[in-house]
C-alpha atoms as a PDB file:
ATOM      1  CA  UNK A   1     -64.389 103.985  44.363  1.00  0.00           C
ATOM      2  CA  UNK A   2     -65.359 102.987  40.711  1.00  0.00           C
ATOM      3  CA  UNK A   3     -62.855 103.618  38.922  1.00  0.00           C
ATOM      4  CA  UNK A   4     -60.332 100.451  39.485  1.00  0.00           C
ATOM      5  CA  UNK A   5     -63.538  98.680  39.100  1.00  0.00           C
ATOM      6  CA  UNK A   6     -64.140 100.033  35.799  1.00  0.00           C
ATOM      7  CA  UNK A   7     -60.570  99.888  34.711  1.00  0.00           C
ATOM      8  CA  UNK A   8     -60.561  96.098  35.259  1.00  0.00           C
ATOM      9  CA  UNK A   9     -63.623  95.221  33.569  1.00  0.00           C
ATOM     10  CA  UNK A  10     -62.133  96.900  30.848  1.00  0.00           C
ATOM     11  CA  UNK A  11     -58.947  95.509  30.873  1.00  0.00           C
ATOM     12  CA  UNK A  12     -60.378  91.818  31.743  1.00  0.00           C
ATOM     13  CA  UNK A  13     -63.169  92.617  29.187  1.00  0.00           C
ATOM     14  CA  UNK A  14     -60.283  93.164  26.594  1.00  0.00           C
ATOM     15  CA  UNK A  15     -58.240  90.200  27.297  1.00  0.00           C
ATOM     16  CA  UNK A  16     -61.140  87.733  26.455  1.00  0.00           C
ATOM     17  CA  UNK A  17     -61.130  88.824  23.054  1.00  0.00           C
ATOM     18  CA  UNK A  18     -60.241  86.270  20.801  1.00  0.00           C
ATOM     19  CA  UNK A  19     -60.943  86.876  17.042  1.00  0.00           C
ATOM     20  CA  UNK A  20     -59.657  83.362  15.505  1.00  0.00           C
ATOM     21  CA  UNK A  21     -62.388  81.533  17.541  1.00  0.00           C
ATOM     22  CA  UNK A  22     -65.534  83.444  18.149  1.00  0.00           C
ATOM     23  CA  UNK A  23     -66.173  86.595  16.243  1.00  0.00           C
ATOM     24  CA  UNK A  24     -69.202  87.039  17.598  1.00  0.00           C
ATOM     25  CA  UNK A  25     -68.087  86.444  21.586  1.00  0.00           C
ATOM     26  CA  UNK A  26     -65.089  89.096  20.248  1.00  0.00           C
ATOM     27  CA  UNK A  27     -67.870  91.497  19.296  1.00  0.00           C
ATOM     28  CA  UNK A  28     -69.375  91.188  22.670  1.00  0.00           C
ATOM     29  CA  UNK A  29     -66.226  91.611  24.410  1.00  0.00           C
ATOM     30  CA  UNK A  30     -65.053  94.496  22.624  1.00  0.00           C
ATOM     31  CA  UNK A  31     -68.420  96.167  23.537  1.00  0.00           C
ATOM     32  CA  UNK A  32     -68.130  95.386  27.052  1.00  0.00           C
ATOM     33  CA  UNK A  33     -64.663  96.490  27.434  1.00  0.00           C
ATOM     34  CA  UNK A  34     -65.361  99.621  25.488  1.00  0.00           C
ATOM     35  CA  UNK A  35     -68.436 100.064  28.328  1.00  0.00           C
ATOM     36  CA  UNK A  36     -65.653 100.270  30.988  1.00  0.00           C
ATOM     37  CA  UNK A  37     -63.277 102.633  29.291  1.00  0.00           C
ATOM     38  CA  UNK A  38     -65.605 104.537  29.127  1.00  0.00           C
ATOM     39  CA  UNK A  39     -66.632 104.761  32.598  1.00  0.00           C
ATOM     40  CA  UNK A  40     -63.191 105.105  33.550  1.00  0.00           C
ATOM     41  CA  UNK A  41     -62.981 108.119  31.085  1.00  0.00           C
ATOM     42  CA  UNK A  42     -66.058 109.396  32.867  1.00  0.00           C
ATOM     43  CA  UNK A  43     -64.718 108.946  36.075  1.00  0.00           C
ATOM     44  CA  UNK A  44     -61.329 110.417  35.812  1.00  0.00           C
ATOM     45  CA  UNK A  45     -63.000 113.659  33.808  1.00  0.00           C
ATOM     46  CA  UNK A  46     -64.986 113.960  37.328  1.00  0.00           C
ATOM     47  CA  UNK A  47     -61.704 113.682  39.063  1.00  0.00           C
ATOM     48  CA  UNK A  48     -59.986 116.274  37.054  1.00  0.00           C
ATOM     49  CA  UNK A  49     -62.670 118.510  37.456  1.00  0.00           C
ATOM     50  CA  UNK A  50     -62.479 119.059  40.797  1.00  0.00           C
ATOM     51  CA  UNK A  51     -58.556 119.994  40.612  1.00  0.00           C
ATOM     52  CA  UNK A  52     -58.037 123.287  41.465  1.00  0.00           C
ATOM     53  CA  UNK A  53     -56.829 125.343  38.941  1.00  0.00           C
ATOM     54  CA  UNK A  54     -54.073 127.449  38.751  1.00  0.00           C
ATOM     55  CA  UNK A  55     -53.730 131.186  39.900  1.00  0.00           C
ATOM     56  CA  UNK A  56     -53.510 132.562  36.141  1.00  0.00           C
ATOM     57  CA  UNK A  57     -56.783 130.608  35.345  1.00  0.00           C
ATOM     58  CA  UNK A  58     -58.956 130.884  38.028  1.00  0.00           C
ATOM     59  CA  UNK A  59     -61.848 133.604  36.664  1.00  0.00           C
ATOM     60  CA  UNK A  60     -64.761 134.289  38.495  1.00  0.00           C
ATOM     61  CA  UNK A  61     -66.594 130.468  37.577  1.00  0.00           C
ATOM     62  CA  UNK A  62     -64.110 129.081  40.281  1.00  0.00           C
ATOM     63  CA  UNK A  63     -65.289 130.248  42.722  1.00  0.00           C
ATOM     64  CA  UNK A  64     -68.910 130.081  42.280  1.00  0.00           C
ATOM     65  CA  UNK A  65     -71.220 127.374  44.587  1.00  0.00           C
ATOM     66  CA  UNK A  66     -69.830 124.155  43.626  1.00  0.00           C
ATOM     67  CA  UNK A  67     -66.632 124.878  41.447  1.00  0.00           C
ATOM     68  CA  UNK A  68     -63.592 123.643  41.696  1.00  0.00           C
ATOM     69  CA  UNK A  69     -62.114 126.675  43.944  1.00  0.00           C
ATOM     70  CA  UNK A  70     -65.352 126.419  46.372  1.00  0.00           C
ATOM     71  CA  UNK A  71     -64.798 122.985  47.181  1.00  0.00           C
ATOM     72  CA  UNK A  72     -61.438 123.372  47.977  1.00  0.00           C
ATOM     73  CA  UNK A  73     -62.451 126.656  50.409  1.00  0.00           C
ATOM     74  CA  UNK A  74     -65.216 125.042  51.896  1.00  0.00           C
ATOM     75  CA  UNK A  75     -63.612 121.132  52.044  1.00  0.00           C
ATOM     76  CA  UNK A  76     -59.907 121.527  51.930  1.00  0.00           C
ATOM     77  CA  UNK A  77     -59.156 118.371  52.598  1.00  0.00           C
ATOM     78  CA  UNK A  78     -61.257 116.160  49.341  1.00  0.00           C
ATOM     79  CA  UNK A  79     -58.929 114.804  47.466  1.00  0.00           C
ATOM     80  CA  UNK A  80     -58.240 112.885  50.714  1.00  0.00           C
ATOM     81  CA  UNK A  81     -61.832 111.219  50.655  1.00  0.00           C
ATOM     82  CA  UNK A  82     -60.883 110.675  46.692  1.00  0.00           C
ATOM     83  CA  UNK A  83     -57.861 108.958  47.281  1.00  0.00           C
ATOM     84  CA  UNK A  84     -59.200 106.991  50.274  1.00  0.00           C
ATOM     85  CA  UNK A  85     -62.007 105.727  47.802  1.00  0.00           C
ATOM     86  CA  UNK A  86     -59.971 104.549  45.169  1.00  0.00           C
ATOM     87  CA  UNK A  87     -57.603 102.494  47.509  1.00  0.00           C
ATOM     88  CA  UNK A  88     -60.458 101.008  49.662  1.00  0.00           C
ATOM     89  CA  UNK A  89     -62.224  99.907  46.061  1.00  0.00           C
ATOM     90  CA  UNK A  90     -58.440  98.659  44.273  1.00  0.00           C
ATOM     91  CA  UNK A  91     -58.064  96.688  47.847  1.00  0.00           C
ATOM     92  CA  UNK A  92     -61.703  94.957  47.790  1.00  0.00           C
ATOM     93  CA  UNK A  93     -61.217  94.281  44.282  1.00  0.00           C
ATOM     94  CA  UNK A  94     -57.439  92.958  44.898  1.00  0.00           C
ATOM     95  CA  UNK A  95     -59.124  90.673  48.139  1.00  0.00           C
ATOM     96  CA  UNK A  96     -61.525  89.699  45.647  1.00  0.00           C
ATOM     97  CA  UNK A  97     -59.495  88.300  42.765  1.00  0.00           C
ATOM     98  CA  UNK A  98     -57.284  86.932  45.724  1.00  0.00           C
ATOM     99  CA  UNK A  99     -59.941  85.208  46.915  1.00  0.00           C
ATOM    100  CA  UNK A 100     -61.033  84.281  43.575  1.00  0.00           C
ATOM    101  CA  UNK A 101     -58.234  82.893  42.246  1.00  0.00           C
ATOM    102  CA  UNK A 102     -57.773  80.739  45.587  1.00  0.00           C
ATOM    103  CA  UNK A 103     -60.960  79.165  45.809  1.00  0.00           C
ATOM    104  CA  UNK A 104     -60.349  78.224  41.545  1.00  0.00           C
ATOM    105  CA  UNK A 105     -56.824  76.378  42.351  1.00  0.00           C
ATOM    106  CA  UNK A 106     -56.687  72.756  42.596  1.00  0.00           C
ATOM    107  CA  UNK A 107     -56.612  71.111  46.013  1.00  0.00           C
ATOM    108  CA  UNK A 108     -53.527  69.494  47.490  1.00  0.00           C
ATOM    109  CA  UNK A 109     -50.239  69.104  45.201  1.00  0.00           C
ATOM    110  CA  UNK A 110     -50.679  67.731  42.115  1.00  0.00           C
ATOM    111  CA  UNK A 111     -50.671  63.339  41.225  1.00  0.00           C
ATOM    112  CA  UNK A 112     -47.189  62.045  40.649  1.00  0.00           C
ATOM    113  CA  UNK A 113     -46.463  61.100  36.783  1.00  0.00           C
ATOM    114  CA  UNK A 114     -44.938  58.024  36.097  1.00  0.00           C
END
């Protein structure tokens, strides 16, 4: 459920950046979007990880308490729960910036120019 979290707080984070103007608010930036990438590397590795491997490379550490192989036995169905998290968190965080973006636009249409 983190991950399109952390993949727009990265990508956000690195559209702020703005070297002509602020080096220093850059700096920050760059750390903060760097922060997120990170997660999201963290988060996908997790995801990989529990792919099942295939037939040629499954040894004797697949199917051990808690490997990739075991989960699959014992929960066949998990990637469903993954998948379910990752759309339920990209559709709050789509409702959010919706709702976001709606409350930030200007009332009513705009004054006439004359």
């Amino acid at each position: 459920m983190l991950l399109p979290w952390a993949a727009a707080a990265a990508l956000t984070s690195f559209g702020r950046v703005n070297w002509r103007r602020s080096r220093a608010r850059s700096l920050g930036w760059s750390a903060s979007a760097l922060a997120g990438a990170a997660l999201s590397a963290l988060l996908l590795l997790v995801v990989f990880a529990a792919f099942v491997p295939k037939k040629r490379h499954r040894g004797y550490d697949c199917y051990r308490e808690g490997g990739a192989c075991w989960v699959h036995t014992q929960y066949p169905y998990v990637w469903a729960v993954g998948l379910a998290a990752t759309v339920t968190g990209t559709a709050l965080l789509a409702g959010g910036l919706a709702a976001y973006f709606r409350r930030q636009a200007p009332n009513g249409p705009p004054p006439p120019t004359t």
